[in-house]
Protein backbone atom coordinates (compact mmCIF):
# COMPACT_ATOMS: atom_id res chain seq x y z
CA UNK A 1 0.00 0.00 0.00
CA UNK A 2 1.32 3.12 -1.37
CA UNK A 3 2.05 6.04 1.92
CA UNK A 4 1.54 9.44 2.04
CA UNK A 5 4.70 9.93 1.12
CA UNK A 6 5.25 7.54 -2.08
CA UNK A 7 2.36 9.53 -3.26
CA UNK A 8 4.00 13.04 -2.92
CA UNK A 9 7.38 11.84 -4.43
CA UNK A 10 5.35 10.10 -7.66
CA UNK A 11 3.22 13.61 -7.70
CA UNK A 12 6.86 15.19 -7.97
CA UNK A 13 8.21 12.80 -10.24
CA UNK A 14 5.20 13.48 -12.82
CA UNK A 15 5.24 16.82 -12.66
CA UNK A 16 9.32 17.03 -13.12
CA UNK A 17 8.66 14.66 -16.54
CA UNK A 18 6.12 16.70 -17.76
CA UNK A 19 7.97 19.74 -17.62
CA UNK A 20 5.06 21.31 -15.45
CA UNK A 21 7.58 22.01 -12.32
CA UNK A 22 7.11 25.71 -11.13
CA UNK A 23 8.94 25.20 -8.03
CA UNK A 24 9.73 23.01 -4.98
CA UNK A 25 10.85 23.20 -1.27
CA UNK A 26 11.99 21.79 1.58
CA UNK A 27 11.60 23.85 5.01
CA UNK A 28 11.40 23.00 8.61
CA UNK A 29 14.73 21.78 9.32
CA UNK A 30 14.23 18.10 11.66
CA UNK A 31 17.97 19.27 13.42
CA UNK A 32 16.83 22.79 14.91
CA UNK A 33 20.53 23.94 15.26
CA UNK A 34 21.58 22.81 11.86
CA UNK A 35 22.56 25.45 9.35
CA UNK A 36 20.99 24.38 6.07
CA UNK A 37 17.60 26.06 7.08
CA UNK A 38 15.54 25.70 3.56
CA UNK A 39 15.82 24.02 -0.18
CA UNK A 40 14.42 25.64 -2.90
CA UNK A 41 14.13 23.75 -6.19
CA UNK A 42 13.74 24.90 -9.67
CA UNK A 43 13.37 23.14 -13.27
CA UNK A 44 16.06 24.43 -15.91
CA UNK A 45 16.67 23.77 -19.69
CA UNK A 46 20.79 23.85 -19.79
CA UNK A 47 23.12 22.77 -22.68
CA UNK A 48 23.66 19.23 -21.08
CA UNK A 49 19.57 18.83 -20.81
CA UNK A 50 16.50 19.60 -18.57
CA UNK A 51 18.16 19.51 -14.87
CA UNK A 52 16.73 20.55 -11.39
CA UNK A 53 18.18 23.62 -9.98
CA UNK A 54 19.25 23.64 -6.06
CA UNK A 55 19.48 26.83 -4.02
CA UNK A 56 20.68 25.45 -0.20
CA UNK A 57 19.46 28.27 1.96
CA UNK A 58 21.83 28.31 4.83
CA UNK A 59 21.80 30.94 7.42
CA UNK A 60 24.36 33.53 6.22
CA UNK A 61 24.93 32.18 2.76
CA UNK A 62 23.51 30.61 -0.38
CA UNK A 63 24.73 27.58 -2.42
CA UNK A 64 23.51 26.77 -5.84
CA UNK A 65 23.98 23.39 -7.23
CA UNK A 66 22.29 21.50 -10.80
CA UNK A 67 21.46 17.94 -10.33
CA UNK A 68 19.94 15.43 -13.60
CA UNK A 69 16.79 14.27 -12.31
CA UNK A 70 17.19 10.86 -11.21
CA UNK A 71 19.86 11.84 -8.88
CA UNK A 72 17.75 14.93 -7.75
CA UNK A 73 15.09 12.72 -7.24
CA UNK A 74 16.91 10.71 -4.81
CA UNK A 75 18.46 13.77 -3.13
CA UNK A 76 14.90 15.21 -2.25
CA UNK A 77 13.86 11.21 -0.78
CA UNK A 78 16.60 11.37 1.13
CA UNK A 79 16.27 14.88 2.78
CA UNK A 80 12.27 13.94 3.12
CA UNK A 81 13.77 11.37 5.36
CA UNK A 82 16.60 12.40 7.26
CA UNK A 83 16.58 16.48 7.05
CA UNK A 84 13.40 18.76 6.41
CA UNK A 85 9.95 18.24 8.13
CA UNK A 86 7.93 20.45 5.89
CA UNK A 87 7.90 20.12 1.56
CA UNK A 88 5.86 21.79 -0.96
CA UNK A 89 5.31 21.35 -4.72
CA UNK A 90 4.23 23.93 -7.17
CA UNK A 91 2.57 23.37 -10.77
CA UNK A 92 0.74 24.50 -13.25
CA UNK A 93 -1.85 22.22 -12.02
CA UNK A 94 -1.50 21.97 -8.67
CA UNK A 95 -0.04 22.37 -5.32
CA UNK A 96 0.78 19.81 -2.74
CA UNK A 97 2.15 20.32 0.69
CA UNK A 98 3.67 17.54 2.44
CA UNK A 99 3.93 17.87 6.64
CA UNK A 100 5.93 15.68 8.76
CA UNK A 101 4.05 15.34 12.16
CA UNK A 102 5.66 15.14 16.24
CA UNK A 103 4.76 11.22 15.66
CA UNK A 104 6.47 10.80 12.29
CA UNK A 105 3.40 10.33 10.34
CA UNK A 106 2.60 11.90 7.28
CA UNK A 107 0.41 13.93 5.71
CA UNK A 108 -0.33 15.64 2.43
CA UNK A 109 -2.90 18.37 1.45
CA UNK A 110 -3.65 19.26 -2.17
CA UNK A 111 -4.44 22.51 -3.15
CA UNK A 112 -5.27 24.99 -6.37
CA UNK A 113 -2.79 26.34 -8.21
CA UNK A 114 -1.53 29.66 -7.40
CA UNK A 115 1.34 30.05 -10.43
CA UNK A 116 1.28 30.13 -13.64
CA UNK A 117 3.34 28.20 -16.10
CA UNK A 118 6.79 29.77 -17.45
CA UNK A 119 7.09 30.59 -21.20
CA UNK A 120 10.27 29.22 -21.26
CA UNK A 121 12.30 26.57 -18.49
CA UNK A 122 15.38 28.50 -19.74
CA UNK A 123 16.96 31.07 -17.54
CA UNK A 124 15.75 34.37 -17.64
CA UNK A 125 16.86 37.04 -19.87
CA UNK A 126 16.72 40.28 -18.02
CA UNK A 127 16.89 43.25 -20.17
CA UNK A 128 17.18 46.81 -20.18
CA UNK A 129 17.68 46.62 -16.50
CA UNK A 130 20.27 49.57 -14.68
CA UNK A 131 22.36 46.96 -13.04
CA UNK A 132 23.21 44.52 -15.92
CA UNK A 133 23.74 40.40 -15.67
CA UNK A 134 26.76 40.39 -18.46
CA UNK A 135 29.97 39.92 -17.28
CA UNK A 136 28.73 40.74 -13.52
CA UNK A 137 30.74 39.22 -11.08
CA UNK A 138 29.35 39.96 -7.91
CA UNK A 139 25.91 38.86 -9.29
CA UNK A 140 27.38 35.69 -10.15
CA UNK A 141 29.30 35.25 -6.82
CA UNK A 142 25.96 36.04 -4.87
CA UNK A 143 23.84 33.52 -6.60
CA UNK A 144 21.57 36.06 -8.64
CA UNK A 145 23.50 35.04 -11.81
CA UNK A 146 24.76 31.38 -12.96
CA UNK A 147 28.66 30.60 -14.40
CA UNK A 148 27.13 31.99 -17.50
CA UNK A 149 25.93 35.48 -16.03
CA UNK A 150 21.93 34.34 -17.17
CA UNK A 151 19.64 35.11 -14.27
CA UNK A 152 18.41 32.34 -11.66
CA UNK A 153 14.86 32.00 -11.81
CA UNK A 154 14.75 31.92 -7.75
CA UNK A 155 16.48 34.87 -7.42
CA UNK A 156 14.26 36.94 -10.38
CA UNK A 157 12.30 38.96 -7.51
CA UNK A 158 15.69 39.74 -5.49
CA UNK A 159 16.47 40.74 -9.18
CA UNK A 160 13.88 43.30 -9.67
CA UNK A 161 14.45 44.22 -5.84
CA UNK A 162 18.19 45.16 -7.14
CA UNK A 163 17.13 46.89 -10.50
CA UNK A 164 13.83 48.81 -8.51
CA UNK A 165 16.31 50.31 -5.52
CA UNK A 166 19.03 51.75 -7.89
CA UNK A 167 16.01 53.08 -10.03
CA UNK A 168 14.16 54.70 -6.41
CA UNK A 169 17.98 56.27 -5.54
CA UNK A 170 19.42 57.37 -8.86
CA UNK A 171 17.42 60.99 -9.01
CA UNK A 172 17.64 61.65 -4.90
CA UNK A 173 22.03 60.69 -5.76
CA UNK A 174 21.90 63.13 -8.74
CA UNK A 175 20.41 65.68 -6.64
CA UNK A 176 22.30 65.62 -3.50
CA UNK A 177 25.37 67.92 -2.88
CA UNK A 178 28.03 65.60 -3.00
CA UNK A 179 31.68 66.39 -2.94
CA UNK A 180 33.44 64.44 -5.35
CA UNK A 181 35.50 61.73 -3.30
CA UNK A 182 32.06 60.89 -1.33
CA UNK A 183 31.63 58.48 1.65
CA UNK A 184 28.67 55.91 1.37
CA UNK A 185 28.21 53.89 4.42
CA UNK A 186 25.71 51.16 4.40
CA UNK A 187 24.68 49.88 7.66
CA UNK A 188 23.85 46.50 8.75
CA UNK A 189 24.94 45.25 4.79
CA UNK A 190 23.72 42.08 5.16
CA UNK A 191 24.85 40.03 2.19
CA UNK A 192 25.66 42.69 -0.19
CA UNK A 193 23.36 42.37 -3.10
CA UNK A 194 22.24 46.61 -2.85
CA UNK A 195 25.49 47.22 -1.57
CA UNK A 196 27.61 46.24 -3.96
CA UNK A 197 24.86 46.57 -6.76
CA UNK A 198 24.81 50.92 -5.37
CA UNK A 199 28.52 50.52 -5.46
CA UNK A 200 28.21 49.20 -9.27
CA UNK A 201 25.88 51.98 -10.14
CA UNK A 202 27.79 55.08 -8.79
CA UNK A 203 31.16 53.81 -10.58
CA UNK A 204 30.40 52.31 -13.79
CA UNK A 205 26.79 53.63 -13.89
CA UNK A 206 27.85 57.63 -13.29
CA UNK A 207 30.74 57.34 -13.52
CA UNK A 208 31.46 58.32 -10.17
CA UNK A 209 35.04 57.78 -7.64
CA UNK A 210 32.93 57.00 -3.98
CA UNK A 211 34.75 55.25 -1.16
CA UNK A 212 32.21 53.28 0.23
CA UNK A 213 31.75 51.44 3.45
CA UNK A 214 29.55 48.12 4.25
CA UNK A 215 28.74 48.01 8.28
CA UNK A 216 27.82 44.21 9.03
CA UNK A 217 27.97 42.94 12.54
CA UNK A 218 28.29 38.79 11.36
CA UNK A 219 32.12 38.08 10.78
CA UNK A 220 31.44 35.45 8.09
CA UNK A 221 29.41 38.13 5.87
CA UNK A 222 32.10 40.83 6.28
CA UNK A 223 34.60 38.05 4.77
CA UNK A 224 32.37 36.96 1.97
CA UNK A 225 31.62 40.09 0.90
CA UNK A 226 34.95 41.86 1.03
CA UNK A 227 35.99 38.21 -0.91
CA UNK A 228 33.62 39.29 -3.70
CA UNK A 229 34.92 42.89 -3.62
CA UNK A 230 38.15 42.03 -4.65
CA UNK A 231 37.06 39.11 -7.28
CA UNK A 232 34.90 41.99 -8.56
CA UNK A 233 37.48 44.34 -8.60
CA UNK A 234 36.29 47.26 -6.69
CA UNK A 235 38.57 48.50 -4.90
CA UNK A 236 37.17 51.46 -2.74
CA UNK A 237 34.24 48.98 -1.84
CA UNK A 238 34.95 47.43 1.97
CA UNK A 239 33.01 46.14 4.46
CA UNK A 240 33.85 46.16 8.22
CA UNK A 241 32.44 44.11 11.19
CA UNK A 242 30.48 46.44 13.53
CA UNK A 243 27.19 47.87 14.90
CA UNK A 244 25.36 50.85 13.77
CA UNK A 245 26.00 52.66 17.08
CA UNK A 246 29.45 51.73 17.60
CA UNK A 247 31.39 51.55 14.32
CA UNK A 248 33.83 54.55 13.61
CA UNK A 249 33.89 55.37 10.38
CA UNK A 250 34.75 58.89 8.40
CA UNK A 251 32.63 61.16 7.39
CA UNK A 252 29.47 60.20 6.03
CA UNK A 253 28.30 61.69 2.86
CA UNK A 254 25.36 59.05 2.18
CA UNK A 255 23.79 56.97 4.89
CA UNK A 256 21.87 53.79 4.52
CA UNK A 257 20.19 51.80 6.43
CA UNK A 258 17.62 49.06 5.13
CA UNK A 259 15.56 46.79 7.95
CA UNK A 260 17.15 47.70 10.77
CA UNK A 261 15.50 46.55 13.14
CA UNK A 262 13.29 49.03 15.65
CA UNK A 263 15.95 51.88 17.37
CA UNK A 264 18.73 50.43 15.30
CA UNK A 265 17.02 53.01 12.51
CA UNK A 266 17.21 56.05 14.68
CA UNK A 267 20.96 55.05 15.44
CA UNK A 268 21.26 54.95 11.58
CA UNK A 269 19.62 58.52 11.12
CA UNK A 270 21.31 60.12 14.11
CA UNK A 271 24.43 58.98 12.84
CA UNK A 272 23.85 60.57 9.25
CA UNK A 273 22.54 63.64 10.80
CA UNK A 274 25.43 64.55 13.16
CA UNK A 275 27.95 63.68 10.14
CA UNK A 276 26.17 65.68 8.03
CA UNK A 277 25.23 63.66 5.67
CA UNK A 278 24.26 65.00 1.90
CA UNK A 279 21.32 61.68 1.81
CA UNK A 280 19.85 59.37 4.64
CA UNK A 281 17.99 56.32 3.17
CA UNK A 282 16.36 53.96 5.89
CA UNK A 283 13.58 51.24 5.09
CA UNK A 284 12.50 50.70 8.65
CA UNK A 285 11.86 47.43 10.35
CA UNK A 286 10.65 46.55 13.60
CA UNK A 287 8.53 49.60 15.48
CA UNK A 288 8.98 48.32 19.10
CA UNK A 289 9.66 51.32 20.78
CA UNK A 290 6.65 53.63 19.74
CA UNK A 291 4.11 50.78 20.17
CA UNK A 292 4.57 49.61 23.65
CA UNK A 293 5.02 53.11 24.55
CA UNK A 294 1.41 54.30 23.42
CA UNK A 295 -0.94 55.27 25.67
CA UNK A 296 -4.08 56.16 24.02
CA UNK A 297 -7.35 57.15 25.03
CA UNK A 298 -10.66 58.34 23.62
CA UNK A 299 -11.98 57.68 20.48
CA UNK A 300 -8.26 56.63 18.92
CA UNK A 301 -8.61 53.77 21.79
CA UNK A 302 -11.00 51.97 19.15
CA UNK A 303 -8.26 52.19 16.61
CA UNK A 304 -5.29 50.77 18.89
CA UNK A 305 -7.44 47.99 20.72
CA UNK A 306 -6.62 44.93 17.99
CA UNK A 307 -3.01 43.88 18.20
CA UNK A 308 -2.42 44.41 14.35
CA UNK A 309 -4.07 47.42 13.73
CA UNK A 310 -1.90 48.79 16.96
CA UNK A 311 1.07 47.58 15.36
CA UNK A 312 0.42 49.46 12.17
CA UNK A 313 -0.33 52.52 13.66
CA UNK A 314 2.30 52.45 15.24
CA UNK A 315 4.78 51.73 12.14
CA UNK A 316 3.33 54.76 10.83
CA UNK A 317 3.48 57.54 13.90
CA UNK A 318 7.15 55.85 14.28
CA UNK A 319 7.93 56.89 10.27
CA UNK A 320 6.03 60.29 10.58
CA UNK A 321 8.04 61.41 13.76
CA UNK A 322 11.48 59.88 12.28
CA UNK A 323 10.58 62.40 8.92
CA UNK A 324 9.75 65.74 10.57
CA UNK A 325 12.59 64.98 13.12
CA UNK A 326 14.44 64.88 9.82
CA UNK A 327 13.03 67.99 8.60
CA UNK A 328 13.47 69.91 11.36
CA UNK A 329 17.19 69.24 10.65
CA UNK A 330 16.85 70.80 7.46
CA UNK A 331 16.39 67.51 5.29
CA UNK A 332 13.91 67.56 2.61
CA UNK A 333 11.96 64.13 3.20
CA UNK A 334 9.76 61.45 1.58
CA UNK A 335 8.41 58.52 2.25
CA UNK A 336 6.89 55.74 -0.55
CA UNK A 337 6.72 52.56 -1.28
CA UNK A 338 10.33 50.09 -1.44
CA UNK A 339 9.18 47.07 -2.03
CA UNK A 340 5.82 45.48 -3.45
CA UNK A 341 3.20 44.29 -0.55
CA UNK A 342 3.42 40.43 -1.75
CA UNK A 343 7.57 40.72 -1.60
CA UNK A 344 7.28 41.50 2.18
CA UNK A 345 4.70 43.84 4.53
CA UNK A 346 8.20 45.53 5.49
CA UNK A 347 8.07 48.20 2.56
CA UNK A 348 8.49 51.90 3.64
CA UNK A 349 11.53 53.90 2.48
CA UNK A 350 12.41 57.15 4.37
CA UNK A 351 14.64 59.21 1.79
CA UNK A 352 16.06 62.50 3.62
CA UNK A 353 18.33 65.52 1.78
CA UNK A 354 20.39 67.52 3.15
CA UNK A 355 19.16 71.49 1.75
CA UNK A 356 19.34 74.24 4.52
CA UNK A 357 17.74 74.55 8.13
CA UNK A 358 17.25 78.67 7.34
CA UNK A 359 14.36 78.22 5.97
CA UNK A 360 12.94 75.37 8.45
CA UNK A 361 10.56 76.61 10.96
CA UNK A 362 12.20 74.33 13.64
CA UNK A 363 9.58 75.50 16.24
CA UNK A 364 6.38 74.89 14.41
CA UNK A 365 7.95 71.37 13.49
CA UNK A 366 8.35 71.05 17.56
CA UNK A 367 4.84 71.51 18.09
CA UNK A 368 3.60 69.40 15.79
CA UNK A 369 6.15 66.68 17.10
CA UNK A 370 4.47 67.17 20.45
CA UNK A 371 1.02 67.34 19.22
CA UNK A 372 1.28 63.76 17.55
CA UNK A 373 3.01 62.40 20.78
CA UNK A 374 -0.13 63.67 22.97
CA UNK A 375 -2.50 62.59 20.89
CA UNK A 376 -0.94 59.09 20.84
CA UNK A 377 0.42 59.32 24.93
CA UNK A 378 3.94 58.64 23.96
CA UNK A 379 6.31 60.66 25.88
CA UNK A 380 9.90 60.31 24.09
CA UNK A 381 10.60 59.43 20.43
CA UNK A 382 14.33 57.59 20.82
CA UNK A 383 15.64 59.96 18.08
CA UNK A 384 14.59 62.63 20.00
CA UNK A 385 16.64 61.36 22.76
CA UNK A 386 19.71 60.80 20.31
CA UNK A 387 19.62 64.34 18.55
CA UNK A 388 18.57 65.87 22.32
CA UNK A 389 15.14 68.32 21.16
């Protein structure tokens, strides 16, 4: 009699031979501790044949690896077995979602399809875009691009993530008053890909001679990406282990900070505003420190009551303080959309330029600073504390 689990792996092994494979993972690591913390699987046509593409998610880096099918098949058995609790299959036709219980048993729950079906199983061909896949080493060296710089179709979103941030900063770059040897510091870098992909953009895209800075508190990404600096050639490109807070680091002409995580922000903008800093760019993350500090009453109490709708009002009196604090340092600030609402809910961008505090009227911002915090019952913003109004 055929298990739960024979009949997942022969749903997998039809859909892989009829070419209707959108995409399949393994999640839910049996080994809490272990490293490897996710599979994702992807059908390619290469020049040796159809093959399954294998992105090993581990928890500071990314390995790609092609299998041929039968030996991909048995790859997925065994890690069904011995290393993931949790698999799911996407197709054209439909989805299945296999769930490894306390006991051991099995179970499998079939669903509608939610993609649709690839033109082609080759690898992307991204055109047009402001960071280009020819010839890009870091791209290739970060797993967006294979050995032959063509896109992987796993990493097409982090792909247009790349392409849509250059595209948001190009005109706020072009019209900040930058001296010509500029300082970009990127905070909490992370694994690079905006990093190195702003780097790419000021140098070879404008033509531009920054020195520019990567902040990353994990040793292991400071290695790999300084590694891929110098494979990549660019030289004025490093990346240093440290905190936002703590790090010293020159003058700082651009700041950035994306998802940093609740006050690690504010240490980000208080940091670009003492150095001065021509642009401040901060996608926020994490709004602990207005929420449990509201105290509302009255009608607004309705509005705050629910857990999530709390939370979101409090993302966004967190943002609106963080931009008039901003302004009432003389930047000129906006705030829009980063990222698409299906890519993440985490999608605000605060953009701040440096023009003049003469003609700021820093009291009037004041009062309406303290207006929003009564109305709320919050009594300290913690860039308020920082910058000391």
């Amino acid at each position: 009699m055929k298990t739960n689990k024979d009949i997942f792996v022969e749903k997998l092994q039809s859909f892989v031979d009829k070419k209707e494979l959108l995409k399949f993972s393994l999640s839910s690591p049996k080994d809490k501790t272990a490293d490897l913390k996710k599979v994702i699987v992807t059908a390619v046509e290469l020049k040796k044949g159809y093959c399954l593409n294998f992105v090993y998610r581990h928890t500071t880096k990314d390995i790609t690896k092609n299998f041929e099918i039968v030996e991909a098949i048995a790859l997925i058995i065994n890690a069904i077995d011995t290393e993931f609790n949790n698999a799911e299959i996407l197709s054209a036709a439909e989805n299945l979602s296999l769930y490894t219980l306390p006991n051991g048993k099995i179970q499998v729950k079939t669903t509608a399809s939610t993609l649709k079906a690839p033109i082609s199983l080759a690898h992307d061909k991204a055109k047009d875009k402001v960071i280009a896949l020819e010839n890009n080493v870091y791209l290739r060296e970060l797993g967006v691009a294979n050995a032959d710089f063509e896109l992987r179709r796993e990493m097409s979103d982090k792909y247009r993530q790349i392409n849509k941030y250059i595209e948001l900063l190009s005109p706020n770059l072009k019209e900040a008053n930058l001296p010509k040897d500029f300082h970009v510091v990127d905070m909490g870098s992370g694994k690079g890909y905006l990093t190195f992909a702003l780097y790419d953009y000021l140098t070879n895209g404008l033509k531009l001679t920054p020195k520019m800075t990567g902040v990353e508190f994990r040793p292991d990404l400071v290695q790999i990406c300084n590694d891929i600096a110098t494979k990549a050639n660019f030289a004025q490109l490093k990346f240093e282990k440290g905190t936002i807070a703590d790090t010293q680091l020159d003058k700082i002409d651009v700041l950035i900070a994306l998802h940093a995580c609740d006050t690690a922000t504010d240490d980000a903008i208080f940091r670009g505003v003492k150095s001065g800093a021509a642009l401040i760019v901060c996608a926020p993350c994490c709004h602990k420190q207005i929420r449990k500090s509201m105290n509302v009453s009255g009608e607004l109490a309705n509005v705050t009551k629910f857990g999530i709708l709390k939370e979101r009002q409090a993302e966004i009196i967190t943002d609106t303080l963080r931009a008039m604090i901003m302004e009432y340092f003389g930047y000129k600030t906006n705030v829009f959309e980063f990222i698409p609402l299906e890519h993440t809910p985490k999608n605000v961008m605060i953009v701040g330029r440096k023009v003049s505090t003469s003609g700021v009227n820093q009291k009037q911002i004041l009062a309406d600073i303290a207006a929003i915090k009564k109305l709320y019952g919050i009594e300290k913003h913690y860039l308020e504390t920082l910058l000391e109004i």
